[in-house]
PDB file of N, CA and C in Angstrom:
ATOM      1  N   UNK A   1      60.019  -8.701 -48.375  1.00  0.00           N
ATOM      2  CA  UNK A   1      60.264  -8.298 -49.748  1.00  0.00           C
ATOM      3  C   UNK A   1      58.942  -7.888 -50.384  1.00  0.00           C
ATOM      4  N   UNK A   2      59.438  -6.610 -51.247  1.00  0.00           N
ATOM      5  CA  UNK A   2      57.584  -6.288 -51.331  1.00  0.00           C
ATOM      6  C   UNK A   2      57.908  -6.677 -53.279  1.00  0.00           C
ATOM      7  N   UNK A   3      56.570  -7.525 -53.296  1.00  0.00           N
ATOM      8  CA  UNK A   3      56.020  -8.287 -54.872  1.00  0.00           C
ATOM      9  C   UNK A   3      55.631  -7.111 -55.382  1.00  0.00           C
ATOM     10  N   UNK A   4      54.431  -6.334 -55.294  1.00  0.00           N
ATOM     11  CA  UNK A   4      54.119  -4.899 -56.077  1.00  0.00           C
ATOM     12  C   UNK A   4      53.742  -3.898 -55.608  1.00  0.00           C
ATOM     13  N   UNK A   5      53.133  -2.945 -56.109  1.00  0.00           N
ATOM     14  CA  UNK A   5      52.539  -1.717 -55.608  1.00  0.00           C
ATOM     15  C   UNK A   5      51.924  -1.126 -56.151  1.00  0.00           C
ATOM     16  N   UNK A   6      50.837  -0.930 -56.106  1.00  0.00           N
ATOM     17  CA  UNK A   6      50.233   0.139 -56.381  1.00  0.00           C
ATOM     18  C   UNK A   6      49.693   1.824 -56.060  1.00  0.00           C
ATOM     19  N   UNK A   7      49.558   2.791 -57.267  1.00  0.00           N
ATOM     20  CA  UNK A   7      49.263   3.718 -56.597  1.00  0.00           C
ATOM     21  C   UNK A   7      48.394   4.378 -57.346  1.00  0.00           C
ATOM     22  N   UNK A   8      47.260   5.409 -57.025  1.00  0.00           N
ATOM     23  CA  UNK A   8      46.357   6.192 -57.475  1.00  0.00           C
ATOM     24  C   UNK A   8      46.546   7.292 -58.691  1.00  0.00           C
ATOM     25  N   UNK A   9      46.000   7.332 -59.701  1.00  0.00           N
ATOM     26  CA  UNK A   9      46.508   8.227 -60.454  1.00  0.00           C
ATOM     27  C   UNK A   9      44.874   9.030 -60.910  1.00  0.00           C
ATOM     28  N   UNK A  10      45.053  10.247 -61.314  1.00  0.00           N
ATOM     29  CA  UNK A  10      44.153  10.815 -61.609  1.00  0.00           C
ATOM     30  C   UNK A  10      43.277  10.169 -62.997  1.00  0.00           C
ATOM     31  N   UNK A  11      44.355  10.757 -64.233  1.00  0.00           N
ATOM     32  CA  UNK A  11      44.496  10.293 -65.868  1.00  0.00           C
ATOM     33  C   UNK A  11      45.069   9.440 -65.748  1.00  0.00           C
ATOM     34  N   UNK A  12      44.169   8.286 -66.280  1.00  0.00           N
ATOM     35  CA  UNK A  12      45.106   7.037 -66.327  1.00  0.00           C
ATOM     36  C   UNK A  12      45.956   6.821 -67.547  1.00  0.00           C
ATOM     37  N   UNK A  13      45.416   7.429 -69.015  1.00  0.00           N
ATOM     38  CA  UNK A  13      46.029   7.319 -69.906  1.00  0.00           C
ATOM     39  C   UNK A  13      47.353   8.527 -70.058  1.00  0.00           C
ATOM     40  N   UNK A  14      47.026   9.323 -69.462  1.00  0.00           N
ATOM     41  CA  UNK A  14      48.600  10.497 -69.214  1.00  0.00           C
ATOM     42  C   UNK A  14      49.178  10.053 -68.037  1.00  0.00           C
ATOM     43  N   UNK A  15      49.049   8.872 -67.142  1.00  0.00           N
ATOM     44  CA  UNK A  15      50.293   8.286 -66.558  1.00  0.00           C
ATOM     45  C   UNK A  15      50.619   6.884 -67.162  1.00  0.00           C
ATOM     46  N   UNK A  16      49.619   6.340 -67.605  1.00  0.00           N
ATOM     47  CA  UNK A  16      50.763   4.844 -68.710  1.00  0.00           C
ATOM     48  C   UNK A  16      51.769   5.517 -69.603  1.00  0.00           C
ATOM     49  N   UNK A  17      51.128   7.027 -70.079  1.00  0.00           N
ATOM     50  CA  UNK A  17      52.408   7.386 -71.491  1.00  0.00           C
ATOM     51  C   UNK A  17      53.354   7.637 -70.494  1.00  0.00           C
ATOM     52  N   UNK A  18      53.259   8.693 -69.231  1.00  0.00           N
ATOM     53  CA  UNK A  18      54.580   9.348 -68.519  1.00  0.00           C
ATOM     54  C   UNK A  18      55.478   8.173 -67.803  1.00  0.00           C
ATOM     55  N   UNK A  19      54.791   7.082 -67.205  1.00  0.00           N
ATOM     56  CA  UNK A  19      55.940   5.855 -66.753  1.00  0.00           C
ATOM     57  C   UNK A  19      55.896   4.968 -67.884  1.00  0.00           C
ATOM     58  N   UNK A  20      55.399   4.923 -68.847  1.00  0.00           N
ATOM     59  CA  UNK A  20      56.176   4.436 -70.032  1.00  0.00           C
ATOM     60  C   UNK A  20      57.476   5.075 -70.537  1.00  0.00           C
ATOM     61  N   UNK A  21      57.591   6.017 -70.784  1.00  0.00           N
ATOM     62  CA  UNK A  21      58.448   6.609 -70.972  1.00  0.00           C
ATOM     63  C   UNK A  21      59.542   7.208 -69.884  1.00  0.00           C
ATOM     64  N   UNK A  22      59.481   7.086 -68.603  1.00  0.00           N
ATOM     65  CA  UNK A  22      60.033   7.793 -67.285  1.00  0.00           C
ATOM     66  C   UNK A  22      60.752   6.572 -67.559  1.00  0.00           C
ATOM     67  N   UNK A  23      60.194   4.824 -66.986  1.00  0.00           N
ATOM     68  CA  UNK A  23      60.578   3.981 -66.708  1.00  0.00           C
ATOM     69  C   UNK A  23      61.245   2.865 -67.549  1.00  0.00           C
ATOM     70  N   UNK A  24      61.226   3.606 -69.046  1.00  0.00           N
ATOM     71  CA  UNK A  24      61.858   2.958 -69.861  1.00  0.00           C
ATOM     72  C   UNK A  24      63.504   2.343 -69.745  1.00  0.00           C
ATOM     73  N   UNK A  25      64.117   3.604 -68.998  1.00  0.00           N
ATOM     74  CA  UNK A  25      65.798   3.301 -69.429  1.00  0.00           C
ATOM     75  C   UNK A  25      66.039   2.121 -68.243  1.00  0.00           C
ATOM     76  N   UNK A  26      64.813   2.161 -67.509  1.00  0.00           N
ATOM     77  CA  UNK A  26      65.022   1.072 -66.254  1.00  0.00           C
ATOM     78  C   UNK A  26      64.617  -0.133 -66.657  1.00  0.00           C
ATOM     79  N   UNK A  27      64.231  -0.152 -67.914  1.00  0.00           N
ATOM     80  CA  UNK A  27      63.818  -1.712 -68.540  1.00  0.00           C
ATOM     81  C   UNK A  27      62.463  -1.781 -68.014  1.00  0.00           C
ATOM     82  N   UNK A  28      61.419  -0.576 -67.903  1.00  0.00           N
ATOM     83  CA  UNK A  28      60.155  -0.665 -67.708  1.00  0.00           C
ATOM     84  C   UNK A  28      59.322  -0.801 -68.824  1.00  0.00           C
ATOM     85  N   UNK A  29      58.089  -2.126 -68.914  1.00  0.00           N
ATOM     86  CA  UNK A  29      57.526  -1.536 -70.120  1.00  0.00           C
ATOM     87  C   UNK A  29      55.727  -1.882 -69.811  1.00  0.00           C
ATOM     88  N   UNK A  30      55.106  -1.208 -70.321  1.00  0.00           N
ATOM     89  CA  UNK A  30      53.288  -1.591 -69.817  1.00  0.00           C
ATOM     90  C   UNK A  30      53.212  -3.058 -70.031  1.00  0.00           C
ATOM     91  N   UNK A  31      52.859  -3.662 -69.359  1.00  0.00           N
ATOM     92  CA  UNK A  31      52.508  -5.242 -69.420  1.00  0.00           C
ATOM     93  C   UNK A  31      51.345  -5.659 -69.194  1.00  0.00           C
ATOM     94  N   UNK A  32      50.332  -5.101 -68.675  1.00  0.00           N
ATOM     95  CA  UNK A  32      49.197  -5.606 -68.160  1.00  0.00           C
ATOM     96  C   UNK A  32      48.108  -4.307 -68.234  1.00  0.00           C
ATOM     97  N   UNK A  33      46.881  -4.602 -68.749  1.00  0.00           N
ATOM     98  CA  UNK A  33      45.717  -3.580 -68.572  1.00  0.00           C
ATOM     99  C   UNK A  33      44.707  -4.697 -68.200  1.00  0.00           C
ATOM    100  N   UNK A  34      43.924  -3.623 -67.065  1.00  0.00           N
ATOM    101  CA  UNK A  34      42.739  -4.130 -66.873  1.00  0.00           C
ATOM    102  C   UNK A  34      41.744  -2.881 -66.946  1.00  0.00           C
ATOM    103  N   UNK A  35      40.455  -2.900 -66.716  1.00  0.00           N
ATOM    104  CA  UNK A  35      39.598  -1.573 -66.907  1.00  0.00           C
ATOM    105  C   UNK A  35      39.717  -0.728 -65.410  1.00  0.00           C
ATOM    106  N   UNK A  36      40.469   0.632 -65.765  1.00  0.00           N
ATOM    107  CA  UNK A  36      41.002   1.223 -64.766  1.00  0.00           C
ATOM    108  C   UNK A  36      42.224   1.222 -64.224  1.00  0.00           C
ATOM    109  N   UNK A  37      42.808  -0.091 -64.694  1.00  0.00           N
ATOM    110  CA  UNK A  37      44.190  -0.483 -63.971  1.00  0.00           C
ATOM    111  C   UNK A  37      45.331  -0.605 -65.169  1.00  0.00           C
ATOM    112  N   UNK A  38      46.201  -0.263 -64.604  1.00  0.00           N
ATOM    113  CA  UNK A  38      47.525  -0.999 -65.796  1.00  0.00           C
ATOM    114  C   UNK A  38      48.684  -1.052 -65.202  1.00  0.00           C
ATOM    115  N   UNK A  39      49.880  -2.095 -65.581  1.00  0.00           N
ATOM    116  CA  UNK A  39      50.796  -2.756 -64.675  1.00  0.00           C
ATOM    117  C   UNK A  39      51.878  -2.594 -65.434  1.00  0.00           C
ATOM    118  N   UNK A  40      53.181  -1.798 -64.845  1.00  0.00           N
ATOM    119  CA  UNK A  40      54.263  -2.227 -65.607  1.00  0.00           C
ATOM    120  C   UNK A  40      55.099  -2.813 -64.944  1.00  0.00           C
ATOM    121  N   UNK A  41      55.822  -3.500 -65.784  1.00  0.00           N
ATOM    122  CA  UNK A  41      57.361  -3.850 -65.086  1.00  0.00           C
ATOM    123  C   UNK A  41      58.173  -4.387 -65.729  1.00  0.00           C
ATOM    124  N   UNK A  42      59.288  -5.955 -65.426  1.00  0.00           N
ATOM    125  CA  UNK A  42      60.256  -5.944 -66.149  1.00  0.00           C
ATOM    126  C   UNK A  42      60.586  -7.508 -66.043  1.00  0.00           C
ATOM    127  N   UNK A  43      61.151  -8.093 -66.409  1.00  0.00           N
ATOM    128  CA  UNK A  43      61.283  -9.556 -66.805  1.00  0.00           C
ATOM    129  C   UNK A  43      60.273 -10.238 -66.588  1.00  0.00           C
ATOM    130  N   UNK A  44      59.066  -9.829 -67.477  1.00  0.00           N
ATOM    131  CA  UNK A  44      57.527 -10.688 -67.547  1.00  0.00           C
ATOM    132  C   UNK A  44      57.043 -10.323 -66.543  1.00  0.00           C
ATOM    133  N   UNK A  45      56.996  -9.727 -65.218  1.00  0.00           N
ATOM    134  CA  UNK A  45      55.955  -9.664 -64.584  1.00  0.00           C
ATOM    135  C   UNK A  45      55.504  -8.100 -64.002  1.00  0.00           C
ATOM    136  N   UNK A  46      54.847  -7.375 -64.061  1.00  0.00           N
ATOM    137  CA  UNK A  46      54.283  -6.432 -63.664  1.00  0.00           C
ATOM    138  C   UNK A  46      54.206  -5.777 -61.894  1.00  0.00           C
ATOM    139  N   UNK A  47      55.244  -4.940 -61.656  1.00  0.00           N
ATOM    140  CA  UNK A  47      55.149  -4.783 -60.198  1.00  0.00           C
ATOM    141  C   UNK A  47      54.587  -3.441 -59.785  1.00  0.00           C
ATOM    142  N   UNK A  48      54.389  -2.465 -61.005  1.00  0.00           N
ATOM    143  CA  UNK A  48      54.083  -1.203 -60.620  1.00  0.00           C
ATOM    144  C   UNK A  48      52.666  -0.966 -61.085  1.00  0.00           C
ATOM    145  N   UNK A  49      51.681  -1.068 -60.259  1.00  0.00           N
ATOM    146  CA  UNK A  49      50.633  -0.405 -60.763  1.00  0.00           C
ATOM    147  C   UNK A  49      50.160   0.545 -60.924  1.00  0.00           C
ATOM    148  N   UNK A  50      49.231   1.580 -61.678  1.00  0.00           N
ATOM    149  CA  UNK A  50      48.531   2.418 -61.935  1.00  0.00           C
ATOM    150  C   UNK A  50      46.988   2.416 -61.628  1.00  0.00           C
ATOM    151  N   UNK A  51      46.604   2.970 -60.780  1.00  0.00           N
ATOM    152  CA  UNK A  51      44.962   2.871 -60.615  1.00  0.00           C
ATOM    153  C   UNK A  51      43.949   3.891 -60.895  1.00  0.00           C
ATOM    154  N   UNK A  52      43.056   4.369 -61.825  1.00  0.00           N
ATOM    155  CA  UNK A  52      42.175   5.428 -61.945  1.00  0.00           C
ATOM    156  C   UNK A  52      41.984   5.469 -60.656  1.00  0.00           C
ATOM    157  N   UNK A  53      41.241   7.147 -60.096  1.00  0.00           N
ATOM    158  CA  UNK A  53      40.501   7.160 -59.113  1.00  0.00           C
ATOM    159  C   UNK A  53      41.289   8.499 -58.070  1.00  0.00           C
ATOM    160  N   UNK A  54      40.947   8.051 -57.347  1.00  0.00           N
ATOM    161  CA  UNK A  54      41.928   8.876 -55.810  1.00  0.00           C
ATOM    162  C   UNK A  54      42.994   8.800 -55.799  1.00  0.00           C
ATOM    163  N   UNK A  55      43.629   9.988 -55.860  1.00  0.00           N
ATOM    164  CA  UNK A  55      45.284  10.235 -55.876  1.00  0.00           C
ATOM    165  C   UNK A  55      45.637   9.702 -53.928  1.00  0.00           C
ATOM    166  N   UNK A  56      44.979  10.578 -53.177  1.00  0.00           N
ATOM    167  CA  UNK A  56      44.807  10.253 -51.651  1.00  0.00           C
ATOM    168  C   UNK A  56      46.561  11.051 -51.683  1.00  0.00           C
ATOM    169  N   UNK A  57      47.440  10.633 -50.893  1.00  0.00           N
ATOM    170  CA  UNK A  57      48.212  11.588 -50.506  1.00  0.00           C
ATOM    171  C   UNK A  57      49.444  11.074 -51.170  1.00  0.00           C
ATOM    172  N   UNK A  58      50.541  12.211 -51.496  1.00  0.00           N
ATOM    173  CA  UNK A  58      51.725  12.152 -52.227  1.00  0.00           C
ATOM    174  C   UNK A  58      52.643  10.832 -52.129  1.00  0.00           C
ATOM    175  N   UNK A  59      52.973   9.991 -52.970  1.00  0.00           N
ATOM    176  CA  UNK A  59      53.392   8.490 -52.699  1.00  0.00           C
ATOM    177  C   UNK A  59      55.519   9.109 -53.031  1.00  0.00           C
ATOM    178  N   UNK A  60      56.068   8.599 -52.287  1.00  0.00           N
ATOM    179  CA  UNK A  60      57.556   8.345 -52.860  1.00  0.00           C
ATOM    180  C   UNK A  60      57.860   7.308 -53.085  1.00  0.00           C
ATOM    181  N   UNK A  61      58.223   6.744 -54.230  1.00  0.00           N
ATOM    182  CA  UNK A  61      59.150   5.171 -54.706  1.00  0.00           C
ATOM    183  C   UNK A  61      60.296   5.738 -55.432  1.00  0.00           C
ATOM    184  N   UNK A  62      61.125   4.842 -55.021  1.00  0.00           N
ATOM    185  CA  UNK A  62      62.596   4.703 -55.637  1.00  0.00           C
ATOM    186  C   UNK A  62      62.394   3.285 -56.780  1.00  0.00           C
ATOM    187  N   UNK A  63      62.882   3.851 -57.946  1.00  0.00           N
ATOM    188  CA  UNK A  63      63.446   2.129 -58.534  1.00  0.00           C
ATOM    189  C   UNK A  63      64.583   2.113 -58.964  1.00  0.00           C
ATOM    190  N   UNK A  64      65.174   1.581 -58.594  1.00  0.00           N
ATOM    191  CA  UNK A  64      66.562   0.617 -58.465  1.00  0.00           C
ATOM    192  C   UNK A  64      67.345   0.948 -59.916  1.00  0.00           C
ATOM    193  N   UNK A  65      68.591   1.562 -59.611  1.00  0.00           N
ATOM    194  CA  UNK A  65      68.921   1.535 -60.978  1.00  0.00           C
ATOM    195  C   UNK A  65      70.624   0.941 -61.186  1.00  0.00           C
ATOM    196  N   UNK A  66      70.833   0.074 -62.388  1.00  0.00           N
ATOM    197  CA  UNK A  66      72.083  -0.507 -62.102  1.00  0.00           C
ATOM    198  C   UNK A  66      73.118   0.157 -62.146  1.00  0.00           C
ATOM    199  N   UNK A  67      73.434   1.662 -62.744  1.00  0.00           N
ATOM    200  CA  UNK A  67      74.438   2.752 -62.654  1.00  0.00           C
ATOM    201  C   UNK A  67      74.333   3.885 -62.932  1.00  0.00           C
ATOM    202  N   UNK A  68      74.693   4.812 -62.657  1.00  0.00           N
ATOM    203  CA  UNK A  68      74.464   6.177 -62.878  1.00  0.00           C
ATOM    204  C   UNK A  68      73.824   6.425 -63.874  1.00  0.00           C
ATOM    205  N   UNK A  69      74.552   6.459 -65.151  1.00  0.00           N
ATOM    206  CA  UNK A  69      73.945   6.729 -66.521  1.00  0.00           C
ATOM    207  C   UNK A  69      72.318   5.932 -66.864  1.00  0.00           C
ATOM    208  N   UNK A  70      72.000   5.185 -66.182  1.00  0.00           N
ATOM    209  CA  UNK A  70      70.900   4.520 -65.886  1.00  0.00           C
ATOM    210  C   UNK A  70      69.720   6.027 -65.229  1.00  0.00           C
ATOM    211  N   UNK A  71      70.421   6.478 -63.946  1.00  0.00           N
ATOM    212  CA  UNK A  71      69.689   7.016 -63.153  1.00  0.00           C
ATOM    213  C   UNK A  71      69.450   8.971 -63.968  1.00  0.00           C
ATOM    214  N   UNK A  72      70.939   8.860 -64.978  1.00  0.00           N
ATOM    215  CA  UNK A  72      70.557  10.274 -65.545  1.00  0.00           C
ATOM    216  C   UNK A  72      69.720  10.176 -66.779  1.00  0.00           C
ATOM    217  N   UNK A  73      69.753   8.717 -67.589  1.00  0.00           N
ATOM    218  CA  UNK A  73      68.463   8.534 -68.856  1.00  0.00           C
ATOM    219  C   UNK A  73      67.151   8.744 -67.889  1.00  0.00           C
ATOM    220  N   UNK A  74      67.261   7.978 -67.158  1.00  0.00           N
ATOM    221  CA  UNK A  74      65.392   8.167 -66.383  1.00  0.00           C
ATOM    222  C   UNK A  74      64.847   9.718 -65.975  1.00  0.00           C
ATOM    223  N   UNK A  75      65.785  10.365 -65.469  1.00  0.00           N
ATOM    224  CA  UNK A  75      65.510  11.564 -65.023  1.00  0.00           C
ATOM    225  C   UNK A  75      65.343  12.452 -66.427  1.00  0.00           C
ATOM    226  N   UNK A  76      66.295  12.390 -67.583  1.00  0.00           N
ATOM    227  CA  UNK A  76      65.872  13.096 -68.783  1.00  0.00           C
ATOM    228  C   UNK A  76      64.825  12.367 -69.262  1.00  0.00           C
ATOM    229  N   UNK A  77      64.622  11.331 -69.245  1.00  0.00           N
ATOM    230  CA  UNK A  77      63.279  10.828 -69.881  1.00  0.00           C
ATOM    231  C   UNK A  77      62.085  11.025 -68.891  1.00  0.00           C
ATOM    232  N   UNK A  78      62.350  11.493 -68.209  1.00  0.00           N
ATOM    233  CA  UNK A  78      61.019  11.430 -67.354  1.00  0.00           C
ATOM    234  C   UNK A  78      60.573  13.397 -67.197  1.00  0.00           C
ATOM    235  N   UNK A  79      61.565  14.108 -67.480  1.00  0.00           N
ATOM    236  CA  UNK A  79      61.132  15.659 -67.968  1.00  0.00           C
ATOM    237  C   UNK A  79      60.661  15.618 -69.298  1.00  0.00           C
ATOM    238  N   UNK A  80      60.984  14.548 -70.326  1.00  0.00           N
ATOM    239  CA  UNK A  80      60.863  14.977 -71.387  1.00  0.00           C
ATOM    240  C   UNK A  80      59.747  14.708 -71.521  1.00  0.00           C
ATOM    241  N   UNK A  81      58.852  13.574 -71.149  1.00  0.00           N
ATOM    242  CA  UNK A  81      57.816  12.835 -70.563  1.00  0.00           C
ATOM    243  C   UNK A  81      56.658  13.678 -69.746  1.00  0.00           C
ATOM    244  N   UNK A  82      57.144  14.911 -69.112  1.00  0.00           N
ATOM    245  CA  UNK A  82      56.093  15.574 -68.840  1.00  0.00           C
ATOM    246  C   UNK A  82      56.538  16.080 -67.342  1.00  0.00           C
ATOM    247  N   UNK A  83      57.345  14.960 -66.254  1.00  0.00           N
ATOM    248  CA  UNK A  83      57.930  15.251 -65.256  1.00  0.00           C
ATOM    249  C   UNK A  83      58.270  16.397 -64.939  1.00  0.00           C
ATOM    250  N   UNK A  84      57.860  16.860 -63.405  1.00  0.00           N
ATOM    251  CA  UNK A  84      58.742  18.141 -63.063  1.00  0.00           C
ATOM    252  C   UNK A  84      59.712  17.548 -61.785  1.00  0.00           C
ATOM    253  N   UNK A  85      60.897  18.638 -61.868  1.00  0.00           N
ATOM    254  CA  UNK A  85      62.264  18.404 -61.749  1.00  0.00           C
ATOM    255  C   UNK A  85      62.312  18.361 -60.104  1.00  0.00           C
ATOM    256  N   UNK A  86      62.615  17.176 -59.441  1.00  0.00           N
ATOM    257  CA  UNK A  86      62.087  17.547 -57.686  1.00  0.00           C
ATOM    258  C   UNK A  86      63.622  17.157 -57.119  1.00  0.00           C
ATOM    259  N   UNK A  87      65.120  17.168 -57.813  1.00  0.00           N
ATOM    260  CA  UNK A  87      66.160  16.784 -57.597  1.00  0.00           C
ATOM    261  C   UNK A  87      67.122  16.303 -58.829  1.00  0.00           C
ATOM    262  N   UNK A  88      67.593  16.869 -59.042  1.00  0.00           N
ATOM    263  CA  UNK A  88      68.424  16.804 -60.532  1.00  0.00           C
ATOM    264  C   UNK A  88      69.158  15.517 -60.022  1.00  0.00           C
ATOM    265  N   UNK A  89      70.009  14.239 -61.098  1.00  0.00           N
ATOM    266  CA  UNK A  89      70.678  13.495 -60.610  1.00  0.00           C
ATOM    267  C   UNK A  89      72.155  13.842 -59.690  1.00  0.00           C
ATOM    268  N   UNK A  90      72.249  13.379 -58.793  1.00  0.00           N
ATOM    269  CA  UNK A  90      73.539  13.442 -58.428  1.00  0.00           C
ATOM    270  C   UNK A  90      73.928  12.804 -57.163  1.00  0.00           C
ATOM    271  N   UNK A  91      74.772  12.803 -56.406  1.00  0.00           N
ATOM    272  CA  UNK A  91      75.079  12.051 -54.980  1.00  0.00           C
ATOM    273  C   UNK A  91      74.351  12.958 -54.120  1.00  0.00           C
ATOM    274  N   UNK A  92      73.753  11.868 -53.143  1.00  0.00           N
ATOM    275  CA  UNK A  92      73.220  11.941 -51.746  1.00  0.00           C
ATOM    276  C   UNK A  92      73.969  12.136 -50.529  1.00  0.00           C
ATOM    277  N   UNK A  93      74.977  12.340 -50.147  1.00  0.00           N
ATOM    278  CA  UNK A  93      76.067  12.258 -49.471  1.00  0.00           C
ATOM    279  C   UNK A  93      75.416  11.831 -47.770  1.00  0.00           C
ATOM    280  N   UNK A  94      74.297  12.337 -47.274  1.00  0.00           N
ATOM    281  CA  UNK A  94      73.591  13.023 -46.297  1.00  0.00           C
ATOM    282  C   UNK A  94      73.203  11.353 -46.239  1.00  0.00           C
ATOM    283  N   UNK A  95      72.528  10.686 -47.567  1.00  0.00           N
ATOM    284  CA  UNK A  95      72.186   9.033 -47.014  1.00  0.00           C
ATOM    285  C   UNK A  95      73.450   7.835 -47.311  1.00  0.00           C
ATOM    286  N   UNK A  96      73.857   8.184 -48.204  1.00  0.00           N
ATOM    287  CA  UNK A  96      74.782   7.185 -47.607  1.00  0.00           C
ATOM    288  C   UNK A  96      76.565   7.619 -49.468  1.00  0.00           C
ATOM    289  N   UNK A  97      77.351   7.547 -48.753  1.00  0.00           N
ATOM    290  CA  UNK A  97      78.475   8.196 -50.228  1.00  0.00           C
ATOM    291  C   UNK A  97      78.314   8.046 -51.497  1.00  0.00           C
ATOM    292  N   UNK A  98      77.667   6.681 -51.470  1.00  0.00           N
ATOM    293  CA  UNK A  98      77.444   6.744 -52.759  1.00  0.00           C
ATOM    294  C   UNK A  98      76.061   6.665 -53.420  1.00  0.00           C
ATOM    295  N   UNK A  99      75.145   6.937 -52.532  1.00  0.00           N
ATOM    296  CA  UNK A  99      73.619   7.644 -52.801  1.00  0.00           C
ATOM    297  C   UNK A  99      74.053   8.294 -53.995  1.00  0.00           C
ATOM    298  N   UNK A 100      73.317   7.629 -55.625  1.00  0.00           N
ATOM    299  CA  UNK A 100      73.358   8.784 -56.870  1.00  0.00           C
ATOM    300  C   UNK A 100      71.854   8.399 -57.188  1.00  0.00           C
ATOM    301  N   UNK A 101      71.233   9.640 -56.961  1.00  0.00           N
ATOM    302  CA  UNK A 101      69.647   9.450 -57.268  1.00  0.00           C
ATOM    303  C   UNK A 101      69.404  11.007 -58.063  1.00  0.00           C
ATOM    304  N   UNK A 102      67.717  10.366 -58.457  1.00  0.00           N
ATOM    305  CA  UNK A 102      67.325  11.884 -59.602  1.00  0.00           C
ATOM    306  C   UNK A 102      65.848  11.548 -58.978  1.00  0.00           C
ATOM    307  N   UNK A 103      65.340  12.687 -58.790  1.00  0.00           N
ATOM    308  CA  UNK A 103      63.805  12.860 -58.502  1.00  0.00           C
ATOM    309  C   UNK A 103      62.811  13.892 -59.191  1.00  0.00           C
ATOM    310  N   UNK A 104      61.755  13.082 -59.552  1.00  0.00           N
ATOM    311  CA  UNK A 104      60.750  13.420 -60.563  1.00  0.00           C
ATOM    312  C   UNK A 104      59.485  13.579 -59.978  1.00  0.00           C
ATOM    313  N   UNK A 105      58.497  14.873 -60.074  1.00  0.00           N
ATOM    314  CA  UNK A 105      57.201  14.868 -59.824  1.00  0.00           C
ATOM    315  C   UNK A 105      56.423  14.006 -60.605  1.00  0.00           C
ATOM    316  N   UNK A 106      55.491  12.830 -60.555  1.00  0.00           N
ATOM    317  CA  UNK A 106      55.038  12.757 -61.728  1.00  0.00           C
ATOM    318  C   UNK A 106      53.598  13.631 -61.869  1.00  0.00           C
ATOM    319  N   UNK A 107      52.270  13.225 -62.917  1.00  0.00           N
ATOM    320  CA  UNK A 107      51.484  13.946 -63.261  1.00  0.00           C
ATOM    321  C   UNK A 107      50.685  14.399 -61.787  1.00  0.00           C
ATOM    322  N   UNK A 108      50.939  13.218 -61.022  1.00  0.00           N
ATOM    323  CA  UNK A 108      49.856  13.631 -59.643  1.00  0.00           C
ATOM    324  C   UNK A 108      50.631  14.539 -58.875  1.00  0.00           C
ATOM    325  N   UNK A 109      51.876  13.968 -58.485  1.00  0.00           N
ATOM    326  CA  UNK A 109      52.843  14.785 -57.411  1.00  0.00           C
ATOM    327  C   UNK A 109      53.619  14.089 -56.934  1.00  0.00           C
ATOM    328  N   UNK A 110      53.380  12.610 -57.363  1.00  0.00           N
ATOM    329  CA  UNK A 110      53.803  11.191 -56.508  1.00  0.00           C
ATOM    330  C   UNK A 110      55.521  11.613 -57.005  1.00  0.00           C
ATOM    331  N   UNK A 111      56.327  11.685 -55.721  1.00  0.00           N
ATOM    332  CA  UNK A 111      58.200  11.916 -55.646  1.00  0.00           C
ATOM    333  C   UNK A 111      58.710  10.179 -56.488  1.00  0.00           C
ATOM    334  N   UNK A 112      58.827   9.942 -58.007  1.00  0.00           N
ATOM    335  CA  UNK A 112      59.398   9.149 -58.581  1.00  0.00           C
ATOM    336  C   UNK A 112      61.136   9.551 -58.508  1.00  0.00           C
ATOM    337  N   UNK A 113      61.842   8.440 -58.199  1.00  0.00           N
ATOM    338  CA  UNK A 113      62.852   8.238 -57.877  1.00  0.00           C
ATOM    339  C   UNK A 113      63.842   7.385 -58.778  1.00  0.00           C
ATOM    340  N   UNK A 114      64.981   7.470 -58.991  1.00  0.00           N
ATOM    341  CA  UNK A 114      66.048   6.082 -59.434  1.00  0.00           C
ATOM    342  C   UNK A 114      67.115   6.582 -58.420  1.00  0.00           C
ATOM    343  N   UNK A 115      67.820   5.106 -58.178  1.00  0.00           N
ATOM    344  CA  UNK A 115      68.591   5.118 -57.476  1.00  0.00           C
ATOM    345  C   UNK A 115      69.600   4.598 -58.063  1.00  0.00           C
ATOM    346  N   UNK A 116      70.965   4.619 -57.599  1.00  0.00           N
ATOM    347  CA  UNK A 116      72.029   3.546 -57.578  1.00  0.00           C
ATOM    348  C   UNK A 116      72.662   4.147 -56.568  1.00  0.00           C
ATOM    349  N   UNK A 117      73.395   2.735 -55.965  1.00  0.00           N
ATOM    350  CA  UNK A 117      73.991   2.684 -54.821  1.00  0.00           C
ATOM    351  C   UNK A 117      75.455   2.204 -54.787  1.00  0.00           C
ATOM    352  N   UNK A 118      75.693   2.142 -55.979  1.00  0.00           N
ATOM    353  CA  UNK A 118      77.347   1.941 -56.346  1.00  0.00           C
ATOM    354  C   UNK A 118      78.143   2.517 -56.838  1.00  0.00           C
ATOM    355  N   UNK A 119      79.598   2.843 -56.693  1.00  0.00           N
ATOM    356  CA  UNK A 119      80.311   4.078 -57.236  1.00  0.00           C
ATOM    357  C   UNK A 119      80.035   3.872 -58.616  1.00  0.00           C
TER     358      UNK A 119
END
């Protein structure tokens, strides 16, 4: 089971605003700064990090979303946010029937994801 993650971002302050706002409808919110670093996440503890510095190569994460309308707020909030469009929401059929995901470039390139996996 993975506790957190981190990943490289160029602008650190134009990716806290864009997954502040991307990761909101997922119950994401900034929780933690350190100098260079900042952590969001969701029932008190911080699993997603942000790191100034080296982007290094294109990251994909999925986060978990509890139903559709979940997975189509994140995807409009995350264009409105600055995101470019790398998969509009809808079923995956190819991974599994009820694959309903939306995919987002964020500011680096990193493939941001929501998922749900239930009709």
């Amino acid at each position: 089971m993975i506790d957190h993650i981190s990943i490289g971002v160029r602008d650190l302050e134009k990716s806290k605003a864009f997954y502040a706002a991307a990761l909101a409808p997922l119950g994401y919110a900034l929780m933690m700064e350190f100098p260079g670093v900042a952590g969001l996440g969701e029932k008190g503890k911080p699993d997603f990090w942000l790191g100034a510095g080296e982007v290094g190569a294109r990251q994909h994460i999925a986060f978990l979303a509890p139903d559709r309308k979940t997975v189509d707020a994140f995807y409009e909030a995350a264009i409105r946010a600055g995101g470019k469009d790398n998969g509009a929401p809808g079923l995956r059929p190819q991974y599994h029937p009820n694959y309903y995901g939306a995919f987002v470039l964020d500011p680096d390139g990193h493939n941001i994801e929501a998922v749900c996996h239930t009709p």
